[in-house]
C-alpha atoms as a PDB file:
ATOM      1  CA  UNK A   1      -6.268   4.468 -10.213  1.00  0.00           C
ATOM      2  CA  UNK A   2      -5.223   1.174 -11.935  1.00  0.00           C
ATOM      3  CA  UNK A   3      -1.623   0.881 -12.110  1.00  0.00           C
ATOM      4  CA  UNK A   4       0.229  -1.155 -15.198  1.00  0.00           C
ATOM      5  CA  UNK A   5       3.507  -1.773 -16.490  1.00  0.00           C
ATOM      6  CA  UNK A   6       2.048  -1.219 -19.591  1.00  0.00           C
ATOM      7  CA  UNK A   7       1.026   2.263 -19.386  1.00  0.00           C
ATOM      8  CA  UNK A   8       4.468   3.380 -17.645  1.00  0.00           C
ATOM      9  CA  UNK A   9       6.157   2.230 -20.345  1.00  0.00           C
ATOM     10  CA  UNK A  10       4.219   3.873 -22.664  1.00  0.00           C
ATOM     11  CA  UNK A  11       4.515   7.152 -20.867  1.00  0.00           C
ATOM     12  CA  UNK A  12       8.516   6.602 -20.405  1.00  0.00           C
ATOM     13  CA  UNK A  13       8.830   5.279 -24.360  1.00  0.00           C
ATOM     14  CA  UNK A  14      10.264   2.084 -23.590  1.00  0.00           C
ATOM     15  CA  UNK A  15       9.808  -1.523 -23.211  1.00  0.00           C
ATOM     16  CA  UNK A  16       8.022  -2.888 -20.011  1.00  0.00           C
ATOM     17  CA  UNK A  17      11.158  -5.501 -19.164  1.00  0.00           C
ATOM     18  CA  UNK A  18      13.093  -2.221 -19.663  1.00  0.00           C
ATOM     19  CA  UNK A  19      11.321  -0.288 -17.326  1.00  0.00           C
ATOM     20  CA  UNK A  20      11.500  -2.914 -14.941  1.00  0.00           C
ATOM     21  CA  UNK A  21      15.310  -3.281 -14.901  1.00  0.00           C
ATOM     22  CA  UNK A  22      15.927   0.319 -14.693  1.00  0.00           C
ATOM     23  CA  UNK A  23      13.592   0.899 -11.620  1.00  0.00           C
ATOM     24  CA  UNK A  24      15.226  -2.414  -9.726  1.00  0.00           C
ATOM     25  CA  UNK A  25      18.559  -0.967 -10.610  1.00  0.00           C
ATOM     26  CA  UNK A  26      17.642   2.793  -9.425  1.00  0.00           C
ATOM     27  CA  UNK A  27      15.940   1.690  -6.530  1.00  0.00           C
ATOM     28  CA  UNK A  28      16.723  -2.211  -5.404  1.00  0.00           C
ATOM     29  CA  UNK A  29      13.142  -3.282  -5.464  1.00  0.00           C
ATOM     30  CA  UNK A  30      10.650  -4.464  -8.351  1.00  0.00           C
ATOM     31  CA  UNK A  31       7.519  -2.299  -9.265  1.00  0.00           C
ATOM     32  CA  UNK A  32       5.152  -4.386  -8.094  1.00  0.00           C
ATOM     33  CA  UNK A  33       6.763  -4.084  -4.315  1.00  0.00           C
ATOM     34  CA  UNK A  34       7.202  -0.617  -4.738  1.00  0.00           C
ATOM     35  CA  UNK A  35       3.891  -0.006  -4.934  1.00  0.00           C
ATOM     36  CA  UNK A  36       2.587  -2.133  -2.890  1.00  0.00           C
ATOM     37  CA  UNK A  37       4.759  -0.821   0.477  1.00  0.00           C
ATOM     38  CA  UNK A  38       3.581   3.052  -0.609  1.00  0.00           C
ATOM     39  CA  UNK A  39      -0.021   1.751  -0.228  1.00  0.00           C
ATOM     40  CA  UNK A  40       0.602  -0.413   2.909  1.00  0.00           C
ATOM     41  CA  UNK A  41       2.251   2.908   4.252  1.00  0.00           C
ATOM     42  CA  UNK A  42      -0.236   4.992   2.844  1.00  0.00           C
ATOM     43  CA  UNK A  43      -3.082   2.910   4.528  1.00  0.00           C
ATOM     44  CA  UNK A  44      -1.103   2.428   7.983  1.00  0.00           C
ATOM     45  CA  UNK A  45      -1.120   6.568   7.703  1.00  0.00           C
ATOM     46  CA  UNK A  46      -4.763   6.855   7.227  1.00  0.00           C
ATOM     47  CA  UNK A  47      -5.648   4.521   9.674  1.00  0.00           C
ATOM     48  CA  UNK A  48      -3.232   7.064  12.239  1.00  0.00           C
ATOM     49  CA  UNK A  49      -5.478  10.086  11.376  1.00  0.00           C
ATOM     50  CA  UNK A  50      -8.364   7.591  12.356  1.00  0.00           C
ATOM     51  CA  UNK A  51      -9.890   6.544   9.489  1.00  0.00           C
ATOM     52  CA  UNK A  52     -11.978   3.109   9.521  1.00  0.00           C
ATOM     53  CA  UNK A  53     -10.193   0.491   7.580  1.00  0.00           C
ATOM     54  CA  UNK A  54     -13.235  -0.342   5.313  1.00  0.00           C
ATOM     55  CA  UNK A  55     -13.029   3.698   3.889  1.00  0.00           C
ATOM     56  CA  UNK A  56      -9.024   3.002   3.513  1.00  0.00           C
ATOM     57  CA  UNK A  57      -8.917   0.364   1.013  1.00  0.00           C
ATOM     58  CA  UNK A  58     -10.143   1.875  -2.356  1.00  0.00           C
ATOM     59  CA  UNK A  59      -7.952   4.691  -1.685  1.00  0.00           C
ATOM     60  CA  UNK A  60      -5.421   2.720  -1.559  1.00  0.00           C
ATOM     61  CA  UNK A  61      -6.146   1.099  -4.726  1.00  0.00           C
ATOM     62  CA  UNK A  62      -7.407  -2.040  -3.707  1.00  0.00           C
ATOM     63  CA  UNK A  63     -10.359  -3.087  -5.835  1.00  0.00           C
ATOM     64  CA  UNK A  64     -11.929  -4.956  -2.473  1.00  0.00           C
ATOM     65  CA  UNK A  65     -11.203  -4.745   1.678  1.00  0.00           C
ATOM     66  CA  UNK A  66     -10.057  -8.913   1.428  1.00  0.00           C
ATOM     67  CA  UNK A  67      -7.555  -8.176  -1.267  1.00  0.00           C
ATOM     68  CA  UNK A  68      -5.791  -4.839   1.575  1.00  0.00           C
ATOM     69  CA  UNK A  69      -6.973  -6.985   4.424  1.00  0.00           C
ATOM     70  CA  UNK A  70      -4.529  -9.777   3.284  1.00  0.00           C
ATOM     71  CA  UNK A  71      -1.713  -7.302   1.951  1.00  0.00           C
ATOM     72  CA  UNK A  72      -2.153  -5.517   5.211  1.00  0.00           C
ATOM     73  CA  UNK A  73      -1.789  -8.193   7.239  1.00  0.00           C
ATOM     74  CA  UNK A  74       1.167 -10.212   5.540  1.00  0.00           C
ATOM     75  CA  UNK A  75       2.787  -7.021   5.443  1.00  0.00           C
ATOM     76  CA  UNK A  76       2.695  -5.722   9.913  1.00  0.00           C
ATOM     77  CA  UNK A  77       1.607  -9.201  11.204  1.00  0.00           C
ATOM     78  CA  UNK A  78      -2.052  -8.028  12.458  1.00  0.00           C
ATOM     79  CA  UNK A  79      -5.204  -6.912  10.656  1.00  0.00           C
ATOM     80  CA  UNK A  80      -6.536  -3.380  10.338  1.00  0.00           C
ATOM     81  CA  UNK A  81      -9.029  -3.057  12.621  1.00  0.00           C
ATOM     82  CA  UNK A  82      -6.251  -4.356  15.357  1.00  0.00           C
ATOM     83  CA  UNK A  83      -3.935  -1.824  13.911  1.00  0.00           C
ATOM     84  CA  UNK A  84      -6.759   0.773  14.259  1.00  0.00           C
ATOM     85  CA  UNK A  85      -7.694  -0.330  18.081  1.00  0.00           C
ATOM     86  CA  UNK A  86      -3.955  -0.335  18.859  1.00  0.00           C
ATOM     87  CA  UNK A  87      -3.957   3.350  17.872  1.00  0.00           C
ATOM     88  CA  UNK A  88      -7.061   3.762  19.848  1.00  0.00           C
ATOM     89  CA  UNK A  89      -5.547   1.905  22.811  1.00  0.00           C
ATOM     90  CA  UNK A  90      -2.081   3.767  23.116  1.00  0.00           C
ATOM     91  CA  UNK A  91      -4.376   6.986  22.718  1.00  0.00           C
ATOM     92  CA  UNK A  92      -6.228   6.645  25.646  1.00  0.00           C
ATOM     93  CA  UNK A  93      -3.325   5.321  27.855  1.00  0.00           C
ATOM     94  CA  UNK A  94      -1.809   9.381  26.929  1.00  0.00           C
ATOM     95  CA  UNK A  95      -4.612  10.816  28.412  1.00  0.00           C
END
């Protein structure tokens, strides 16, 4: 689901800039990162319970796999996929 300021501050009853000052000063962080580490951690979880990356991303609510791709990979350093082979990697070495 599509996520705006607009409609949390609607829900809440106050202004968007106000919603935005109390959530940094509750939590130290904007809105915008906020949500964006949930669905990085969301994703990295998924991809743990072996899920491909290209079912991962609209769950995540990313509109496209280039848009998560890039959040993905600014966000551990490597893509997806090596995140997912990683997983597969260690996995094997276990058994």
């Amino acid at each position: 689901e599509n996520i705006s300021l607009e409609k949390m501050a609607q829900y809440y009853f106050i202004s968007r800039a106000q919603l935005c000052r109390r959530f940094k000063k509750a939590t130290g962080t904007s809105i915008g990162t906020y949500i964006s580490t949930k669905r990085m951690l969301t994703a990295k979880a998924m991809l743990l319970d072996g899920k491909k990356p290209t079912e991962i991303y609209a769950a995540c609510g990313y509109s496209d796999y280039s848009t998560f791709y890039r959040a993905f990979k600014k966000e551990f350093g490597i893509s997806p996929r090596e995140y997912r082979n990683l997983i597969i990697e260690n996995q094997q070495n276990l058994i």
